[in-house]
Every structure is written in C-alpha cells, then in structure tokens.
N, C-alpha and C. Protein backbone atom coordinates (compact mmCIF):
# COMPACT_ATOMS: atom_id res chain seq x y z
N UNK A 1 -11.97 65.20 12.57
CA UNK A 1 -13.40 65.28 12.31
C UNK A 1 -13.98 66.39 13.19
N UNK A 2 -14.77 67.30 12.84
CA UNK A 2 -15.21 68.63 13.51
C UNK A 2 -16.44 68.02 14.04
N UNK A 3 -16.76 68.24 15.19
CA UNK A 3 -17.63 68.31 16.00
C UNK A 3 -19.16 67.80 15.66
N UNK A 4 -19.54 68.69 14.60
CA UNK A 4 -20.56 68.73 13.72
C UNK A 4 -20.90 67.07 13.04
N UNK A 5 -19.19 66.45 12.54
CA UNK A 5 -19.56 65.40 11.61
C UNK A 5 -19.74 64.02 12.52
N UNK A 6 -18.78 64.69 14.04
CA UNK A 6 -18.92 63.59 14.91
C UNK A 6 -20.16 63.07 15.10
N UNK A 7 -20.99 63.93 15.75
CA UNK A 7 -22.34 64.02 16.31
C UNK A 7 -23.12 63.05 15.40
N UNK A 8 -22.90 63.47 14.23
CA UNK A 8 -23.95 63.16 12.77
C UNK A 8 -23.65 61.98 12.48
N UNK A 9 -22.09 61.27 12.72
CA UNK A 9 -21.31 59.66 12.64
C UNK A 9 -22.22 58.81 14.02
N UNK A 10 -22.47 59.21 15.17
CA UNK A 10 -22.87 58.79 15.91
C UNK A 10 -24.59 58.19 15.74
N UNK A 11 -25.04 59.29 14.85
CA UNK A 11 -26.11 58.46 14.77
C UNK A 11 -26.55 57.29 14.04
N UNK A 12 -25.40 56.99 13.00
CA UNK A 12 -25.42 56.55 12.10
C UNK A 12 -24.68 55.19 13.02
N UNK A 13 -24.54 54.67 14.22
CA UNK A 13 -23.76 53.47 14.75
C UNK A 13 -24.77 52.45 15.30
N UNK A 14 -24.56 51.74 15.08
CA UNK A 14 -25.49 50.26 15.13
C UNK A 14 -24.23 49.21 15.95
N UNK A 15 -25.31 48.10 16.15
CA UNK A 15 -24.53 46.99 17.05
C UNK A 15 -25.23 45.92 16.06
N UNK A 16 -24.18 44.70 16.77
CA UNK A 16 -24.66 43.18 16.93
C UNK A 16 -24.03 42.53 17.40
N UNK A 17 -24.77 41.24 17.86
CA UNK A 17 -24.24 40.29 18.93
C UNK A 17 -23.41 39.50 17.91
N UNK A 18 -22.53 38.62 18.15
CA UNK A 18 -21.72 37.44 17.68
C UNK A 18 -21.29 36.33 18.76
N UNK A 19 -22.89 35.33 18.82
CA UNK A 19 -22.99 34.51 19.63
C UNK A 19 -21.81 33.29 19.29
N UNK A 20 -21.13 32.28 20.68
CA UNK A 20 -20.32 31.16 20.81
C UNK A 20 -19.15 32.22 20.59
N UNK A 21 -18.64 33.22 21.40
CA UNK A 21 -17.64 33.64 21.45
C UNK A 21 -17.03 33.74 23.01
N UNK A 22 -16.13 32.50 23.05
CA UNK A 22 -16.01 32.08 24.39
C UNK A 22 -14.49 32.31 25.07
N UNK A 23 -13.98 32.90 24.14
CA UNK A 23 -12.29 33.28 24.92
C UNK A 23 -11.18 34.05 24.26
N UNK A 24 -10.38 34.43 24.80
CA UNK A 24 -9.84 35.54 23.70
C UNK A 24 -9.30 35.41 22.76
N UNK A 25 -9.48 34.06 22.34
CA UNK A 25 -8.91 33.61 20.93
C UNK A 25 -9.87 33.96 20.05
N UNK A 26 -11.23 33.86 20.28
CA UNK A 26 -12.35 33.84 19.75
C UNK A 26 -12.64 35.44 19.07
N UNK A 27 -12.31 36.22 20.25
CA UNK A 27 -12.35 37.83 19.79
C UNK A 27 -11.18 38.23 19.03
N UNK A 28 -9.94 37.74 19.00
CA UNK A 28 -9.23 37.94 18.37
C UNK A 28 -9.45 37.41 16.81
N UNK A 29 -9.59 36.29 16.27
CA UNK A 29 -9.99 35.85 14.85
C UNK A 29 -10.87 37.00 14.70
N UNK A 30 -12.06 37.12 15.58
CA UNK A 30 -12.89 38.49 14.80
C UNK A 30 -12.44 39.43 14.46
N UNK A 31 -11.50 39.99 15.34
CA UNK A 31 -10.94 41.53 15.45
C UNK A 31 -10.04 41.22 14.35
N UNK A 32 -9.53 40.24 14.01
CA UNK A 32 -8.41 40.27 12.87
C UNK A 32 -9.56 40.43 11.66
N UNK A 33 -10.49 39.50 11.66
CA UNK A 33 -10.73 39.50 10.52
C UNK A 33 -11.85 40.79 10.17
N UNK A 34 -11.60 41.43 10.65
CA UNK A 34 -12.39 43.05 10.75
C UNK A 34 -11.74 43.95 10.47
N UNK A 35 -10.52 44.02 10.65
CA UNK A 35 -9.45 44.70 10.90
C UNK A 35 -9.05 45.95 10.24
N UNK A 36 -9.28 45.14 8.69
CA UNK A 36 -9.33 46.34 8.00
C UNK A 36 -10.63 47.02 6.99
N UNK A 37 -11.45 46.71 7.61
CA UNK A 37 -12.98 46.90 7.21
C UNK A 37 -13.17 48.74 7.61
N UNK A 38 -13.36 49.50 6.69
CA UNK A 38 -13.81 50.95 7.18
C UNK A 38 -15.14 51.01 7.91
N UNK A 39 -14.96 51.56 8.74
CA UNK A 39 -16.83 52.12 9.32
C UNK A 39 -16.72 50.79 10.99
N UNK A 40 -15.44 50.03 11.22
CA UNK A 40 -15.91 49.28 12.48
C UNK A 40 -15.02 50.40 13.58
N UNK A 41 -16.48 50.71 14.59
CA UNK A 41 -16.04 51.61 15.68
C UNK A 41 -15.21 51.01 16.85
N UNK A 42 -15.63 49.84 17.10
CA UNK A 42 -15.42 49.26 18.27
C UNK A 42 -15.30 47.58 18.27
N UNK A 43 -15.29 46.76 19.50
CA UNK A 43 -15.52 45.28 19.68
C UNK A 43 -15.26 45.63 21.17
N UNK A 44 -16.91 44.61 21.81
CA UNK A 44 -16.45 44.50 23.27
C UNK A 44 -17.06 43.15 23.34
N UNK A 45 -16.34 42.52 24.09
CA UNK A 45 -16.66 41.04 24.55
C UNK A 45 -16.81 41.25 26.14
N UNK A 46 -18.62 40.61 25.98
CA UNK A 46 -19.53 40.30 26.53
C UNK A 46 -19.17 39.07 27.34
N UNK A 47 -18.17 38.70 28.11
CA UNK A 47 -17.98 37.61 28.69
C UNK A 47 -18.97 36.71 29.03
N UNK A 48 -19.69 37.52 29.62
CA UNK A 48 -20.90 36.48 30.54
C UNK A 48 -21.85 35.87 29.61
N UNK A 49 -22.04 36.58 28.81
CA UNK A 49 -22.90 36.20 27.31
C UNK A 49 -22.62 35.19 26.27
N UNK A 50 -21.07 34.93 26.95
CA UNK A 50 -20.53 34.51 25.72
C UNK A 50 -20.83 35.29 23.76
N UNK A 51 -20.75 36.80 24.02
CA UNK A 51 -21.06 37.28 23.28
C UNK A 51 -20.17 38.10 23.05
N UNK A 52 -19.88 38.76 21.57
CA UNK A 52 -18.69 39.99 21.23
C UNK A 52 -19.86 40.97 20.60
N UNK A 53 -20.02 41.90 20.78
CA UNK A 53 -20.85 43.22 20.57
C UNK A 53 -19.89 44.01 19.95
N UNK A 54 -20.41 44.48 18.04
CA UNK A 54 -19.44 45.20 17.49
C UNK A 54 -19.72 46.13 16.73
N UNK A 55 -19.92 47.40 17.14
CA UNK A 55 -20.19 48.87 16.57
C UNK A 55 -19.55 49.36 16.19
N UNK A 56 -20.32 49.47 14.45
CA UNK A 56 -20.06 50.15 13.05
C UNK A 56 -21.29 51.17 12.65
N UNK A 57 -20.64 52.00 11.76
CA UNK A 57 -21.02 52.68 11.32
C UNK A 57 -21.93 52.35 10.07
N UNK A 58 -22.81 52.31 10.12
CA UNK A 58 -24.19 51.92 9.06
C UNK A 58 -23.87 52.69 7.67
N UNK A 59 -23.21 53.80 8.04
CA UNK A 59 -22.83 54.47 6.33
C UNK A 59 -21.69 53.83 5.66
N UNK A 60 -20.51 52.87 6.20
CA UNK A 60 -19.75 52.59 5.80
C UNK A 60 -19.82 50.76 5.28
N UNK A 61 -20.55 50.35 6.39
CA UNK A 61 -20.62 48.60 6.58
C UNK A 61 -22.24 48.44 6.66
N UNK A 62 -22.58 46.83 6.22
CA UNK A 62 -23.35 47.02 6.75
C UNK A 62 -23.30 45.53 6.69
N UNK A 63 -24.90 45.25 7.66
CA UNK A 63 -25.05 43.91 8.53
C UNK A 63 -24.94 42.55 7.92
N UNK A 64 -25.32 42.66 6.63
CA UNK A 64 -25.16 41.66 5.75
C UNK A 64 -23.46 41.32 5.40
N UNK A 65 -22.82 42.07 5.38
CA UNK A 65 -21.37 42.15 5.02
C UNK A 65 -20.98 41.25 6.40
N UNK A 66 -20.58 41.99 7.58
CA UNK A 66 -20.00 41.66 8.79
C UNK A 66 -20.69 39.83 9.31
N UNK A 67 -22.27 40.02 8.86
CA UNK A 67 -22.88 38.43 8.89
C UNK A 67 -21.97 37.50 8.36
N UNK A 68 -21.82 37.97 6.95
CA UNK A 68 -20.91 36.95 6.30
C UNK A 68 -19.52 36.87 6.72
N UNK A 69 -19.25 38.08 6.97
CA UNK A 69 -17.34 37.05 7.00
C UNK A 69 -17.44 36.72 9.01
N UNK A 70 -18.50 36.94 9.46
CA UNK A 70 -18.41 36.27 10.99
C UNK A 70 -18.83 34.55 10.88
N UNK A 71 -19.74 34.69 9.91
CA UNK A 71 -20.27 33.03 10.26
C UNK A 71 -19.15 32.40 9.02
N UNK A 72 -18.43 32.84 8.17
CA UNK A 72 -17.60 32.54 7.78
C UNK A 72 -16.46 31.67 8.48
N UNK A 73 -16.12 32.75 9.76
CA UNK A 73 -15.93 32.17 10.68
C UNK A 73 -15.97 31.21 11.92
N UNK A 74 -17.12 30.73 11.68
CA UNK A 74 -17.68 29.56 12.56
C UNK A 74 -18.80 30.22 13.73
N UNK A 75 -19.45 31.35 13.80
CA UNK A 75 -19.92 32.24 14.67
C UNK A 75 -21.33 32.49 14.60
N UNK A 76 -22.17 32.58 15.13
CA UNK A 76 -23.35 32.83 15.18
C UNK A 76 -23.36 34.21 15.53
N UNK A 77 -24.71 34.95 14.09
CA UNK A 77 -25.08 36.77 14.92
C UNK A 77 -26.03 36.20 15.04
N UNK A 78 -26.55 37.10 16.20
CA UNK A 78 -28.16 37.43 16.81
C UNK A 78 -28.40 38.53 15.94
C-alpha cells in the first residue's frame, strides 16, 4: 500500500468497546471469530476495563456487522 492510500485508510479507522471481556479466553473467541472479516486492524484488551477495543476500517466493516456476531457471542458493545 503506497503511502498516499495508507494515510487515507487511517482516516477511515474507528473503534469500539466489547464490554464483560474478562480473560484471554474471552479475547480469543473474539479474535477467532473476527478472524477472517476484511477491514479488522487490530484487538487490544483493555484489562482493567474489562474491555477488548477493536479497530476497523469503516470502508470495509461496519458497526452493525461486528455488533452482531460479538453479542452473538455473549458480549456487550458500548
């Protein structure tokens, strides 16, 4: 990706919380079940929060999608 498209991907990245995520079993079911979703940048678990924070790309995914297959999972988003 040239420089140019990076920059322009970056603005396009959003977050959300995925509250009752309490151990690394918990981030793992997410991360699996994400896994192969285009447009997810990242996952960081928020220990203290009991929270997993997971940045995607808004042109590829979007919030309604990731809502559903998280609380699918038993998970609360903020």
């Amino acid at each position: 990706m040239c420089e140019c498209c990076a920059n322009h991907a970056k603005k396009h990245e959003d977050h959300i919380h995925v509250q009752g995520v309490n151990c690394g079993h918990c981030v793992s079911a997410i991360e699996k079940a994400l896994a192969d979703m285009p447009g997810i940048n990242g996952l960081e678990h928020l220990a203290e929060a009991n929270q997993l924070k997971i940045s995607f790309d808004t042109r590829l995914v979007d919030v309604a999608k990731l809502t559903e297959i998280i609380t699918g999972l038993g998970y609360n988003v903020a």
